[in-house]
PDB file of N, CA and C in Angstrom:
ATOM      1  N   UNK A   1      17.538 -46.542  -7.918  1.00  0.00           N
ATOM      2  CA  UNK A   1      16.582 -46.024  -6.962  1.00  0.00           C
ATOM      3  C   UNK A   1      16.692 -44.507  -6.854  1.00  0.00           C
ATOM      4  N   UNK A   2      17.752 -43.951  -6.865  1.00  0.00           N
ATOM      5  CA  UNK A   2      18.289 -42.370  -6.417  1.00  0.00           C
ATOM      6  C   UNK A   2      17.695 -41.751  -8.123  1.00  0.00           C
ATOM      7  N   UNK A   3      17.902 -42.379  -8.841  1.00  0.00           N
ATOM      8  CA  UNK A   3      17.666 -41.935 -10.262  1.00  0.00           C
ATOM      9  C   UNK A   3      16.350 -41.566 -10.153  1.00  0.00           C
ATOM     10  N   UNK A   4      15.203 -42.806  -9.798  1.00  0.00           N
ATOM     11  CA  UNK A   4      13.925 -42.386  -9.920  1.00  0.00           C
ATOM     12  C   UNK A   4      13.499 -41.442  -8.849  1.00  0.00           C
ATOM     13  N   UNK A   5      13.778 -41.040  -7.771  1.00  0.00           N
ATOM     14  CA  UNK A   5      13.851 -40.769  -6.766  1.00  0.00           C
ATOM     15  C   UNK A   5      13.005 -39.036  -7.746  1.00  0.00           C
ATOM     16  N   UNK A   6      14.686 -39.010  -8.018  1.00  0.00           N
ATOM     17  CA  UNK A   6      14.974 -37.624  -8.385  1.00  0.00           C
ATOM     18  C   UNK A   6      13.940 -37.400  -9.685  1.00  0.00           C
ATOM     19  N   UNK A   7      13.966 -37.648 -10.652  1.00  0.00           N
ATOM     20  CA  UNK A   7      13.121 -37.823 -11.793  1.00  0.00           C
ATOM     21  C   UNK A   7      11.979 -37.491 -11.280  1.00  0.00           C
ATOM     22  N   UNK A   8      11.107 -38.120 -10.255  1.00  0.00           N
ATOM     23  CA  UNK A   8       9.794 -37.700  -9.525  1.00  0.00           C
ATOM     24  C   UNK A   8      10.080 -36.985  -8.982  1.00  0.00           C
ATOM     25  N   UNK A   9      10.791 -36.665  -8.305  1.00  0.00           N
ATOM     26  CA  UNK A   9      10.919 -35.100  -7.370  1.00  0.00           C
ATOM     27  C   UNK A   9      10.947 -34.130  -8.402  1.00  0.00           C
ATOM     28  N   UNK A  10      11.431 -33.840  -9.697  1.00  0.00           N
ATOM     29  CA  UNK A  10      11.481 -33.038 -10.519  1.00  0.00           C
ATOM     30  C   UNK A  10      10.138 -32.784 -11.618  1.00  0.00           C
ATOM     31  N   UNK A  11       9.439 -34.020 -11.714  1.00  0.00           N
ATOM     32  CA  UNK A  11       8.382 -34.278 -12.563  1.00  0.00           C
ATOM     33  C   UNK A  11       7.331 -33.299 -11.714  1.00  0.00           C
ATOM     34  N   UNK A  12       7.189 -33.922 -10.015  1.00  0.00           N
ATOM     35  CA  UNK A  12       6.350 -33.709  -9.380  1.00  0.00           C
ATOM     36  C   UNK A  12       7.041 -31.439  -9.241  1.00  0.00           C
ATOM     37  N   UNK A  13       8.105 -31.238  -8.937  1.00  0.00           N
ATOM     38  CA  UNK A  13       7.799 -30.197  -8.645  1.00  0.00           C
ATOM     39  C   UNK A  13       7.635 -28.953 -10.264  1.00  0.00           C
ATOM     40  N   UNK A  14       7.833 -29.453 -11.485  1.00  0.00           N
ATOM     41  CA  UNK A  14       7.511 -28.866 -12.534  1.00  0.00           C
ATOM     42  C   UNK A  14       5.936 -28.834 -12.394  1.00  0.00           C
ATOM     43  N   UNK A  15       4.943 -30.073 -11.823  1.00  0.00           N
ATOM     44  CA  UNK A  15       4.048 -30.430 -12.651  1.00  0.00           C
ATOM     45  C   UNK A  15       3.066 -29.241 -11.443  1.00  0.00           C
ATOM     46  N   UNK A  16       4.068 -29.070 -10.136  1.00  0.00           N
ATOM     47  CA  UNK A  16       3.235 -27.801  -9.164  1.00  0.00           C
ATOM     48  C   UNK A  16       3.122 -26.591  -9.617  1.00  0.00           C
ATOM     49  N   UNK A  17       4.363 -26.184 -10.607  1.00  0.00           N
ATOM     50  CA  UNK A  17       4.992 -24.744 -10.388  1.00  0.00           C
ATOM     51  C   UNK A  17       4.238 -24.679 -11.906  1.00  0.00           C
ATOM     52  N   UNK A  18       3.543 -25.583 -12.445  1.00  0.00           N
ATOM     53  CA  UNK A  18       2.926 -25.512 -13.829  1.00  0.00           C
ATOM     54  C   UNK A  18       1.343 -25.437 -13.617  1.00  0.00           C
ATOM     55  N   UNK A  19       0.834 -26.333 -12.605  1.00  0.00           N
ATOM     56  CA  UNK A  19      -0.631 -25.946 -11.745  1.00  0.00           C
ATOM     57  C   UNK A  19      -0.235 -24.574 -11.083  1.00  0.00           C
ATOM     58  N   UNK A  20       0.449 -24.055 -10.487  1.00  0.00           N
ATOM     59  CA  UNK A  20       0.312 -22.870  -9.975  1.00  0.00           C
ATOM     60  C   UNK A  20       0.236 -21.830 -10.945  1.00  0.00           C
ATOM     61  N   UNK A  21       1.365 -21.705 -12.276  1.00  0.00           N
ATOM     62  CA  UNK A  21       1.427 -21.047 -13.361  1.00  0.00           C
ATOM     63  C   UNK A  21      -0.492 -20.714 -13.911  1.00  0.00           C
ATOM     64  N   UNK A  22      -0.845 -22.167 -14.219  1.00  0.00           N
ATOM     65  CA  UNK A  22      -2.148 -21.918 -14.862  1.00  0.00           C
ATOM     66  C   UNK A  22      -2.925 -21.415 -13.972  1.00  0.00           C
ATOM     67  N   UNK A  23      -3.279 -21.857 -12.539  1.00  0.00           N
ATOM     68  CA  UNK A  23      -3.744 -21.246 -11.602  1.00  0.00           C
ATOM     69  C   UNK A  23      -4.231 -19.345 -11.646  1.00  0.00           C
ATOM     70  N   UNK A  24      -2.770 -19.124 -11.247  1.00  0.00           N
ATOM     71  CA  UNK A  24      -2.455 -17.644 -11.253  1.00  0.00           C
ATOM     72  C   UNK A  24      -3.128 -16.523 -12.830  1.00  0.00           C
ATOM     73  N   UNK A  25      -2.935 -17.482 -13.845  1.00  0.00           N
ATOM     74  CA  UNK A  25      -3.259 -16.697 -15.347  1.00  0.00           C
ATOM     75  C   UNK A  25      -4.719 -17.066 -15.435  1.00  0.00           C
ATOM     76  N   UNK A  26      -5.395 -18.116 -15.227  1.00  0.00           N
ATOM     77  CA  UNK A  26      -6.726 -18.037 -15.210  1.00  0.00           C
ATOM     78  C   UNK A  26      -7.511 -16.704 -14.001  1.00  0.00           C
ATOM     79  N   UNK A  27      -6.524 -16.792 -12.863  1.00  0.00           N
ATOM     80  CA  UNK A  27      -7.470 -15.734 -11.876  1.00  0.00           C
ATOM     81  C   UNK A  27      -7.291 -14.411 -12.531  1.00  0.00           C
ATOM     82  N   UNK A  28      -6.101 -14.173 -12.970  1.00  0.00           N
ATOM     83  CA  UNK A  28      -5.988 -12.697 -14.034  1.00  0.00           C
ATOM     84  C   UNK A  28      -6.539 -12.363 -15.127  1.00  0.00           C
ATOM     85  N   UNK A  29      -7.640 -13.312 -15.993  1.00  0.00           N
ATOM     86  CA  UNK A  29      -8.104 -13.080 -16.984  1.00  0.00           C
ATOM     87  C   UNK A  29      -9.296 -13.426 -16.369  1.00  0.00           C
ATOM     88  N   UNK A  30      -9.943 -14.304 -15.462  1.00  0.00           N
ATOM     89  CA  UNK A  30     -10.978 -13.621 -14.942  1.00  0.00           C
ATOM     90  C   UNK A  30     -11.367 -12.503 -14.014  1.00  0.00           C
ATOM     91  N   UNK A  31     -10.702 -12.084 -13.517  1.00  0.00           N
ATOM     92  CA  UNK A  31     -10.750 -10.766 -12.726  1.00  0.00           C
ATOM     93  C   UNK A  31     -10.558  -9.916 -13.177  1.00  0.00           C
ATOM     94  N   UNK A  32      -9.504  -9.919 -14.801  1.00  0.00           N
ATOM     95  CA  UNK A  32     -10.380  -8.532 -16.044  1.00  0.00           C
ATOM     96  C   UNK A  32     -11.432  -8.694 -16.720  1.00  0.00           C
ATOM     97  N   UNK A  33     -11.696  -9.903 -16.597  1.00  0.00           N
ATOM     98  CA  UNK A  33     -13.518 -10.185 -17.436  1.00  0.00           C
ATOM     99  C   UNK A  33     -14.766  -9.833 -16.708  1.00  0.00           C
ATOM    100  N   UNK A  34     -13.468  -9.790 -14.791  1.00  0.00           N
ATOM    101  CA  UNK A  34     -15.522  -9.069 -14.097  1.00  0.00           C
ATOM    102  C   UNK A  34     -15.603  -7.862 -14.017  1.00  0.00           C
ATOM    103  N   UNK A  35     -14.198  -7.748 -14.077  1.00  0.00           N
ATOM    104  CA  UNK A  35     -14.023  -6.128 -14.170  1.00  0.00           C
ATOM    105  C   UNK A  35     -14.678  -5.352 -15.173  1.00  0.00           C
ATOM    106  N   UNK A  36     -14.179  -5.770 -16.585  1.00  0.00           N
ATOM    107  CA  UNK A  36     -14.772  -5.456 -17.716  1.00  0.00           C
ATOM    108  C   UNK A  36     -16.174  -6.064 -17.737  1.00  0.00           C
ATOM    109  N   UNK A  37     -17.071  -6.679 -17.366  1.00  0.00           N
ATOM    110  CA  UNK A  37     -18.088  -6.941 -17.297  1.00  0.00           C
ATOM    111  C   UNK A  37     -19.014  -5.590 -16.340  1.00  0.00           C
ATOM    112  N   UNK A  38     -18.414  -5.481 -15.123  1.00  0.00           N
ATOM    113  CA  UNK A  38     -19.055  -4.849 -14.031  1.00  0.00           C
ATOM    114  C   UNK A  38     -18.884  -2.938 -14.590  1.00  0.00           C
ATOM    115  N   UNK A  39     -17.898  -2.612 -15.347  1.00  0.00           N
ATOM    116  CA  UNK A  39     -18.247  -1.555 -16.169  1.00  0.00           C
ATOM    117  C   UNK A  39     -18.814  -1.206 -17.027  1.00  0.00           C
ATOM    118  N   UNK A  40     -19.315  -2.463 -17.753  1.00  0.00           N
ATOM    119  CA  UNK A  40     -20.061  -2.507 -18.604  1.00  0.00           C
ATOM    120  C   UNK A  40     -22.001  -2.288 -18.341  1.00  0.00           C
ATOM    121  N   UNK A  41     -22.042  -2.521 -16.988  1.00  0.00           N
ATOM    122  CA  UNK A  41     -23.308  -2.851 -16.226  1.00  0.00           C
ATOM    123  C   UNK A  41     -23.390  -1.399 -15.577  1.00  0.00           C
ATOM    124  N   UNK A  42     -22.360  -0.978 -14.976  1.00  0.00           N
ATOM    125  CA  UNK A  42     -22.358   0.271 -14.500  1.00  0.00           C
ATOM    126  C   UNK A  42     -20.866   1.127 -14.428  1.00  0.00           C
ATOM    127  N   UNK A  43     -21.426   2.058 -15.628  1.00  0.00           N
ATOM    128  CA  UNK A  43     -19.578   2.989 -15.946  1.00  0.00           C
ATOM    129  C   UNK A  43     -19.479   3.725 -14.980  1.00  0.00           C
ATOM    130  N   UNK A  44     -18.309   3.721 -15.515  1.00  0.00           N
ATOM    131  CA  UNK A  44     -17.916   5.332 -13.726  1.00  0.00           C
ATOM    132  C   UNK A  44     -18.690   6.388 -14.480  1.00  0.00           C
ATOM    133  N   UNK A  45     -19.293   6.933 -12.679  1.00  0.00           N
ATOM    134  CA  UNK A  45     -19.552   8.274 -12.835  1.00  0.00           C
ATOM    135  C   UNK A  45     -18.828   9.349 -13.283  1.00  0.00           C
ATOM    136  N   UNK A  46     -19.210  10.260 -13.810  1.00  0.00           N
ATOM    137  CA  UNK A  46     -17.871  11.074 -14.152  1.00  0.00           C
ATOM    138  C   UNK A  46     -17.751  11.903 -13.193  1.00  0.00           C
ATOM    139  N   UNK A  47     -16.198  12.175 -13.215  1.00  0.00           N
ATOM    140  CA  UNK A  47     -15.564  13.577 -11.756  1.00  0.00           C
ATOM    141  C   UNK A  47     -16.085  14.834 -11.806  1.00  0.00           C
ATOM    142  N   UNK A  48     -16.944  15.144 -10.690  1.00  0.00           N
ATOM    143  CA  UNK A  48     -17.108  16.696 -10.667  1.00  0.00           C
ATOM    144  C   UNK A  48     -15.463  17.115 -10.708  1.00  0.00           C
ATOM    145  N   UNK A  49     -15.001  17.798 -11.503  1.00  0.00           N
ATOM    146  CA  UNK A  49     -13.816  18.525 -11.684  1.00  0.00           C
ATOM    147  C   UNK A  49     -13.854  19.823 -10.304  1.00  0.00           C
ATOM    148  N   UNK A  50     -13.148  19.909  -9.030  1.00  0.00           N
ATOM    149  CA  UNK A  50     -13.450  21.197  -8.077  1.00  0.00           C
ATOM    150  C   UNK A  50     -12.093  21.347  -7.490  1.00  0.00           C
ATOM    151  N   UNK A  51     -11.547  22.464  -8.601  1.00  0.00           N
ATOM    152  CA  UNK A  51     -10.352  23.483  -7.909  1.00  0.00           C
ATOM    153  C   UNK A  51     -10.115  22.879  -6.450  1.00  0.00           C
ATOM    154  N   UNK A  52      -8.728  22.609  -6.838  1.00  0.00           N
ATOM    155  CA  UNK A  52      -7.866  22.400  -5.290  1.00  0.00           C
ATOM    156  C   UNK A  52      -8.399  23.502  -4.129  1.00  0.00           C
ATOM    157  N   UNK A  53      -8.436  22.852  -2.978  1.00  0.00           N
ATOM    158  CA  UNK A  53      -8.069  23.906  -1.955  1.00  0.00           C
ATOM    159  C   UNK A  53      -6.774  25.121  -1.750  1.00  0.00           C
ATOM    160  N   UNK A  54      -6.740  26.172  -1.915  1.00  0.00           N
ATOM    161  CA  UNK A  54      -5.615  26.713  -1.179  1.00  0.00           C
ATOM    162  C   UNK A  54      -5.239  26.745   0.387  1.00  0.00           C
ATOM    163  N   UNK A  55      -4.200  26.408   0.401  1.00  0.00           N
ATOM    164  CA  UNK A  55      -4.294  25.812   2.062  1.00  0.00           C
ATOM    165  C   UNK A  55      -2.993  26.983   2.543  1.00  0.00           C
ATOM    166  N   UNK A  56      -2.095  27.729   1.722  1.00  0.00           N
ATOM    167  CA  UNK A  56      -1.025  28.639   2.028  1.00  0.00           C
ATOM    168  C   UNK A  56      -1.490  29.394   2.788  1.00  0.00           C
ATOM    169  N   UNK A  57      -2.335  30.199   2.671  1.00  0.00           N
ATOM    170  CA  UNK A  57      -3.047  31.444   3.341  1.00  0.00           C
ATOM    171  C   UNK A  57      -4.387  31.204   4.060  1.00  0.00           C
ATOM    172  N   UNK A  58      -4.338  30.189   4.406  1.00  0.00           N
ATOM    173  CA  UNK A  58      -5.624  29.881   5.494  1.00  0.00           C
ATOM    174  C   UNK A  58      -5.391  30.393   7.219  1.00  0.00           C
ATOM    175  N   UNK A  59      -4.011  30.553   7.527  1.00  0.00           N
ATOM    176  CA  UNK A  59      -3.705  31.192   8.482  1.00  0.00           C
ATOM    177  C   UNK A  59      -2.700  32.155   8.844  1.00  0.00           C
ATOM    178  N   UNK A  60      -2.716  33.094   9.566  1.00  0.00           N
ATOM    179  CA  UNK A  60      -1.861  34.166   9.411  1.00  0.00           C
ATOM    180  C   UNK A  60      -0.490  33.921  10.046  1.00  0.00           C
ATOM    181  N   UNK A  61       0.627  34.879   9.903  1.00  0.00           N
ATOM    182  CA  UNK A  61       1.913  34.404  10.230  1.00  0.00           C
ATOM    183  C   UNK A  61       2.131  34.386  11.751  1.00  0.00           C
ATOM    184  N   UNK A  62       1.559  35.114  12.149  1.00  0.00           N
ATOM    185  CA  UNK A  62       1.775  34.892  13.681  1.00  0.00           C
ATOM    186  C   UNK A  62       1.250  33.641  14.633  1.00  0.00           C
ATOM    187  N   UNK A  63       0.140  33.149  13.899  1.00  0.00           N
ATOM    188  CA  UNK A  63      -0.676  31.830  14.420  1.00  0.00           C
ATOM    189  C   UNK A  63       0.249  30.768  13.751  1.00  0.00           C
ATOM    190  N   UNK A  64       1.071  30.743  12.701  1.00  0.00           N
ATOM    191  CA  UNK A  64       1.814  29.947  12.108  1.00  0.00           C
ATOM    192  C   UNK A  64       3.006  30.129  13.109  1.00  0.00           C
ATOM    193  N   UNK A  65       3.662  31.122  13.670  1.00  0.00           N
ATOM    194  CA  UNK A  65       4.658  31.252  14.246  1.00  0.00           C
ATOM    195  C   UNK A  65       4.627  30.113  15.434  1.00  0.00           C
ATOM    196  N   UNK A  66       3.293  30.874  16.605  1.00  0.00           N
ATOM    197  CA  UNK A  66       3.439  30.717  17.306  1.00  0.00           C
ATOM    198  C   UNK A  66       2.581  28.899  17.381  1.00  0.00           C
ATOM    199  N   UNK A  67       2.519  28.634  16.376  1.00  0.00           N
ATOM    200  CA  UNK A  67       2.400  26.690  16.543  1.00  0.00           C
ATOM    201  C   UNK A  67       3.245  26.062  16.263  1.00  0.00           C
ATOM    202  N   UNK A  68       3.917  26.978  15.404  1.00  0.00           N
ATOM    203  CA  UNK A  68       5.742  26.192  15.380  1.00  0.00           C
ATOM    204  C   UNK A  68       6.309  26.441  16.899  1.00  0.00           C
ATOM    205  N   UNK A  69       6.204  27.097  16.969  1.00  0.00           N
ATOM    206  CA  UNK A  69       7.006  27.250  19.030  1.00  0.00           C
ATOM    207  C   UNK A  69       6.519  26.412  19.855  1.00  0.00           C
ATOM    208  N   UNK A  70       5.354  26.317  19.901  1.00  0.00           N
ATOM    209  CA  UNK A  70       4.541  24.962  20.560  1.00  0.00           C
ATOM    210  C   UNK A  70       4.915  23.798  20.331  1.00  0.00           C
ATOM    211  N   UNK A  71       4.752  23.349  18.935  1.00  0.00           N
ATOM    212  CA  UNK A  71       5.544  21.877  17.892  1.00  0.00           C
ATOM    213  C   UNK A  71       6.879  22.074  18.615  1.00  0.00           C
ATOM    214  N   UNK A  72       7.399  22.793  18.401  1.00  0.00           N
ATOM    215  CA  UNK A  72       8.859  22.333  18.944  1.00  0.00           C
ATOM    216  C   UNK A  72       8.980  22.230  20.303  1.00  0.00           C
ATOM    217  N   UNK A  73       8.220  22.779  21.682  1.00  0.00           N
ATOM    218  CA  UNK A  73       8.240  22.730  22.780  1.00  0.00           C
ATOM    219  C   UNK A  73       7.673  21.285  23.008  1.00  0.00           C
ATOM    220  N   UNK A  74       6.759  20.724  22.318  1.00  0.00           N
ATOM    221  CA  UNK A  74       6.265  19.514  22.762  1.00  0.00           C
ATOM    222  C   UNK A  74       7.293  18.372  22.404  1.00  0.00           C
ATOM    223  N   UNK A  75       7.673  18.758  20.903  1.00  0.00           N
ATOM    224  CA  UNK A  75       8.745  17.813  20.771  1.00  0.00           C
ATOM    225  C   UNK A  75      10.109  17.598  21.134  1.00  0.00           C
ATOM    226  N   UNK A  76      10.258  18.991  21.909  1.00  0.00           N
ATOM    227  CA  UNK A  76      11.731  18.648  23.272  1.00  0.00           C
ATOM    228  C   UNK A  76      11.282  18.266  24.372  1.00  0.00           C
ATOM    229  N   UNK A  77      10.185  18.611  24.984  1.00  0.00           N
ATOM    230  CA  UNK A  77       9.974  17.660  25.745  1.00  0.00           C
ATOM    231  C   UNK A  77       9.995  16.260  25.887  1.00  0.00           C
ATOM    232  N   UNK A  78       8.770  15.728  24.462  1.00  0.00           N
ATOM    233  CA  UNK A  78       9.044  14.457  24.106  1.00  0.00           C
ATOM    234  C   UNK A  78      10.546  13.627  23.833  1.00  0.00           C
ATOM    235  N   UNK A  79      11.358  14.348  23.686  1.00  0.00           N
ATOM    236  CA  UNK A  79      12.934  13.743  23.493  1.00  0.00           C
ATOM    237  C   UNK A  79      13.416  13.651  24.875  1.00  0.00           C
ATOM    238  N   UNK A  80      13.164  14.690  25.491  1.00  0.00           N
ATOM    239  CA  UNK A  80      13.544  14.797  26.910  1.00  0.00           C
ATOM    240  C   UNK A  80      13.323  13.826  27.669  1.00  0.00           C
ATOM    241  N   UNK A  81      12.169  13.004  27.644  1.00  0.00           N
ATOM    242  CA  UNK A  81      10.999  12.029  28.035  1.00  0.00           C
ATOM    243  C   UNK A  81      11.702  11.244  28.151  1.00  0.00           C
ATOM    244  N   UNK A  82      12.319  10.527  26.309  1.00  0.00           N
ATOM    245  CA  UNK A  82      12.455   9.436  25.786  1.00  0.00           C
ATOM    246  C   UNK A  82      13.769   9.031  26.606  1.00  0.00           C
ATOM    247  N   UNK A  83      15.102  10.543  25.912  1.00  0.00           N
ATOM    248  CA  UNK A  83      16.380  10.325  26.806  1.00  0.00           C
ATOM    249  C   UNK A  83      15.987   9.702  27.764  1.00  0.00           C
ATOM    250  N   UNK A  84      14.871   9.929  29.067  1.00  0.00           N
ATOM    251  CA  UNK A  84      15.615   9.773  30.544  1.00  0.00           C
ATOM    252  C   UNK A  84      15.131   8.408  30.502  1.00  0.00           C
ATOM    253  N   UNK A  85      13.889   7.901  29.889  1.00  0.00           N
ATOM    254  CA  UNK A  85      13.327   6.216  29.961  1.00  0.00           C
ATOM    255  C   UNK A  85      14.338   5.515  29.312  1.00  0.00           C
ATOM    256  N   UNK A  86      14.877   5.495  28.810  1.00  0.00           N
ATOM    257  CA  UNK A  86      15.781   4.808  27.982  1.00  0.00           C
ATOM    258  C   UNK A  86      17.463   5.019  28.416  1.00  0.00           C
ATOM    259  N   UNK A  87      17.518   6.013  28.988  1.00  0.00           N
ATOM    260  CA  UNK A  87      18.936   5.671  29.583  1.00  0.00           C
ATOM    261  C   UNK A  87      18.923   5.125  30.812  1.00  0.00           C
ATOM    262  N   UNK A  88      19.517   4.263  31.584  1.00  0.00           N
ATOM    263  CA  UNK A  88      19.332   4.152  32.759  1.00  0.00           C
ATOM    264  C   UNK A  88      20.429   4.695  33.505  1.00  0.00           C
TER     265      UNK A  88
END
């Protein structure tokens, strides 16, 4: 009894992990066939190619200064905050 038991428990879980196997490889070769189909119907546009932004020198050092002093005033406060809720 324990013999067949097992034999079907093993038959049955090869015969899942072998439906799941085929499962999984059929959805991957159709989902490159719509793929490759749906480019075929309509290719990519091609990239307007447009120079990065420079973003270094968009503001001057003193406006850079003084938002770092701010950033850090908000974020000691915010610690300050946190310390006192959290300690009791």
């Amino acid at each position: 009894m324990d013999n067949n038991l097992l034999s079907e428990a093993i038959n049955l879980t090869l015969f899942g992990m072998g439906f799941v196997f085929v499962f999984l490889a059929l959805m991957v070769v159709l989902t490159r066939f719509m793929s490759a189909s749906v480019l075929k119907i309509q290719p990519l546009a091609p990239s307007n190619s447009v120079a990065p932004i420079q973003t270094d020198n968009l503001i001057d050092e003193d406006t850079n200064q003084s938002l770092r002093k701010q950033l850090n005033c908000i974020l000691e406060l915010n610690i300050c905050q946190m310390m006192s809720t959290h300690n009791p």
